[in-house]
Protein backbone atom coordinates (compact mmCIF):
# COMPACT_ATOMS: atom_id res chain seq x y z
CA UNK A 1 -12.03 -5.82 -14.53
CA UNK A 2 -9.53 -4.29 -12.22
CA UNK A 3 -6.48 -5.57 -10.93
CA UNK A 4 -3.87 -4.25 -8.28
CA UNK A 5 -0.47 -6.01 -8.40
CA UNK A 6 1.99 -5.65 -5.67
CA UNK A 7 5.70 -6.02 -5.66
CA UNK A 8 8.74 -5.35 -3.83
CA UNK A 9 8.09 -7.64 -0.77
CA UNK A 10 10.99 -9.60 0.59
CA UNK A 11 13.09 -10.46 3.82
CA UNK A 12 15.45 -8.01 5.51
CA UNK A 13 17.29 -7.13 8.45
CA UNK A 14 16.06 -5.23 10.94
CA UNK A 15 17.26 -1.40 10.57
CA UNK A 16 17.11 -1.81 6.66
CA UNK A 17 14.59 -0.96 3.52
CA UNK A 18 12.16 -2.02 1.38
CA UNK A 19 10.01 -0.41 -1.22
CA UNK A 20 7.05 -2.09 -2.19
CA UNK A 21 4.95 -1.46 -5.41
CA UNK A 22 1.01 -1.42 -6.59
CA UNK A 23 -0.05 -0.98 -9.44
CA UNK A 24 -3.36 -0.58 -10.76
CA UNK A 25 -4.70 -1.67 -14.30
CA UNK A 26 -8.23 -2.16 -15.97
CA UNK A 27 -11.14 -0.64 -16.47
CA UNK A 28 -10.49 2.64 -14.42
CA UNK A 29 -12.02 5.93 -14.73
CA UNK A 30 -10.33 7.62 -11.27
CA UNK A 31 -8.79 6.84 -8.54
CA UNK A 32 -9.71 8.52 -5.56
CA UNK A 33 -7.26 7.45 -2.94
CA UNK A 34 -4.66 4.45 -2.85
CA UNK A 35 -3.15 3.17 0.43
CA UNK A 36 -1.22 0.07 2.05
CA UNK A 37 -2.36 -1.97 4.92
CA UNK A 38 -1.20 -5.00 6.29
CA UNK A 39 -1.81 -8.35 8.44
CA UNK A 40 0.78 -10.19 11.04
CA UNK A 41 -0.66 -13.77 11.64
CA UNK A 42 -3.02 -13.49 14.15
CA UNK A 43 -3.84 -10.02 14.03
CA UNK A 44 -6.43 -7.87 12.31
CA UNK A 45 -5.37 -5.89 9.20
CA UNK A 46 -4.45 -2.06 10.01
CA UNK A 47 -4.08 0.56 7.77
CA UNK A 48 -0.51 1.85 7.63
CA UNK A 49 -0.76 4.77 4.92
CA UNK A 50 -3.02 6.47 2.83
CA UNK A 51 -2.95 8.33 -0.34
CA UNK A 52 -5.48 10.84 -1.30
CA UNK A 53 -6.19 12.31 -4.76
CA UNK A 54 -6.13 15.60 -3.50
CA UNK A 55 -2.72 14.93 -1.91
CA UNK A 56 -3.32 14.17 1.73
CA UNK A 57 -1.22 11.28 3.36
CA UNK A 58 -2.52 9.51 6.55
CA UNK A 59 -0.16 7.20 8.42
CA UNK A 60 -0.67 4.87 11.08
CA UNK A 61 1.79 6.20 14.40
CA UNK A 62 3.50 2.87 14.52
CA UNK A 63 5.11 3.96 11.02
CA UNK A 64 5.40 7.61 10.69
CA UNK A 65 8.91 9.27 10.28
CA UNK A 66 9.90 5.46 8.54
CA UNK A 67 7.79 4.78 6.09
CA UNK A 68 6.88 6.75 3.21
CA UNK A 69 3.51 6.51 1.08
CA UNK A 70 4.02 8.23 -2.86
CA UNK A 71 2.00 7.90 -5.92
CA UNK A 72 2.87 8.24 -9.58
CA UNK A 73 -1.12 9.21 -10.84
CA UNK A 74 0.02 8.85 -14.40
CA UNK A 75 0.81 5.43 -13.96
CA UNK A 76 -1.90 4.41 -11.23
CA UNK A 77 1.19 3.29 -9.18
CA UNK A 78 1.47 3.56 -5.32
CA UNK A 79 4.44 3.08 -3.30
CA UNK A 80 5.43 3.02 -0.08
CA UNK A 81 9.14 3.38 1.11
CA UNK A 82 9.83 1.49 4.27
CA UNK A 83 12.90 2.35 6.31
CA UNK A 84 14.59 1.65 9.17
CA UNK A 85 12.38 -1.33 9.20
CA UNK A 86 11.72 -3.29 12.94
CA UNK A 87 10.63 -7.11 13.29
CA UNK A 88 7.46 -5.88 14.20
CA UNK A 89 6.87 -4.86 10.77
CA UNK A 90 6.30 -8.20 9.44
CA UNK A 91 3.43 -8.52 7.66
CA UNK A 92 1.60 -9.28 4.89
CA UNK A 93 0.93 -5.96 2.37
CA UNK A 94 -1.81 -5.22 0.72
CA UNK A 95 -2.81 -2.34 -1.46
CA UNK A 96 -6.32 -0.73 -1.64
CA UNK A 97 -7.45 1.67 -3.94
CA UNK A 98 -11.05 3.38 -4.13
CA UNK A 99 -11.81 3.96 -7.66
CA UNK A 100 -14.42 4.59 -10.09
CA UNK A 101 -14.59 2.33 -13.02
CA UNK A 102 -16.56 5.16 -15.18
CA UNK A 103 -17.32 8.66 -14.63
CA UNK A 104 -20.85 8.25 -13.02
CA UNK A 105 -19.58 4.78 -10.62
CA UNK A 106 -19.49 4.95 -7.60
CA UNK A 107 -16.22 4.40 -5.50
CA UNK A 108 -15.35 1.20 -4.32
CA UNK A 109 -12.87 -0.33 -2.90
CA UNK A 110 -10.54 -2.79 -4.01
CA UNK A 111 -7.53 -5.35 -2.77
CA UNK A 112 -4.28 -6.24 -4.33
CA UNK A 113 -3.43 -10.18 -3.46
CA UNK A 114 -0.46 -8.92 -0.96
CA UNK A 115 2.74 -8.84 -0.78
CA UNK A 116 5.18 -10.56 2.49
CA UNK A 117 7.62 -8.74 3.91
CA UNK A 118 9.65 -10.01 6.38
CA UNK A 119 12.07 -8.32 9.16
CA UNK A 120 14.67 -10.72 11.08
CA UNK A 121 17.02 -9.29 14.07
């Protein structure tokens, strides 16, 4: 079984910071990439950073130069650093990692239960 658990979600003003958490825990062989996406009511959910194994880091436009995606591989542990943070950020937050549970898996994809993070003016 695999499980991703988010933290770090919360209200704040517009202009400040959050950093959210994901960790991932289980039966886990690799992880080929991690990333955060998220879901305003309403909307569809859009990827807002990625996290390769190899090091790349993909963000969506709406977030670059404010938001920052990092992973601790030792600990299976995303983050993403959100700054100067805008009411249009408010979302749900959910982590995905694509992982292999054994050496010879495939990759697949999987969803942390998200995390709410709310901007006011």
């Amino acid at each position: 079984q695999v499980r991703l658990v988010e933290s770090g979600g919360g209200l704040v003003q517009a202009g400040g910071s959050l950093r959210l958490s994901c960790a991932a825990s289980g039966s886990i062989s690799s992880i080929n990439a991690m990333g955060w996406y998220r879901q305003a009511p309403g909307n569809q959910r859009e990827l807002v950073a990625s996290s390769s194994s190899s090091g790349n880091r993909d963000y969506a436009v709406s977030v670059k130069a404010r938001f920052i995606i990092s992973r601790d591989s030792g600990k299976n542990t995303v983050y993403l650093q959100m700054n100067s943070l805008k009411t249009e950020d408010t979302a749900g937050y959910y982590c995905n990692a694509a992982l292999q549970r054994t050496r010879y898996s495939e990759s697949k994809g999987y969803w942390g239960q998200g995390t709410q993070v709310t901007v006011s003016s």
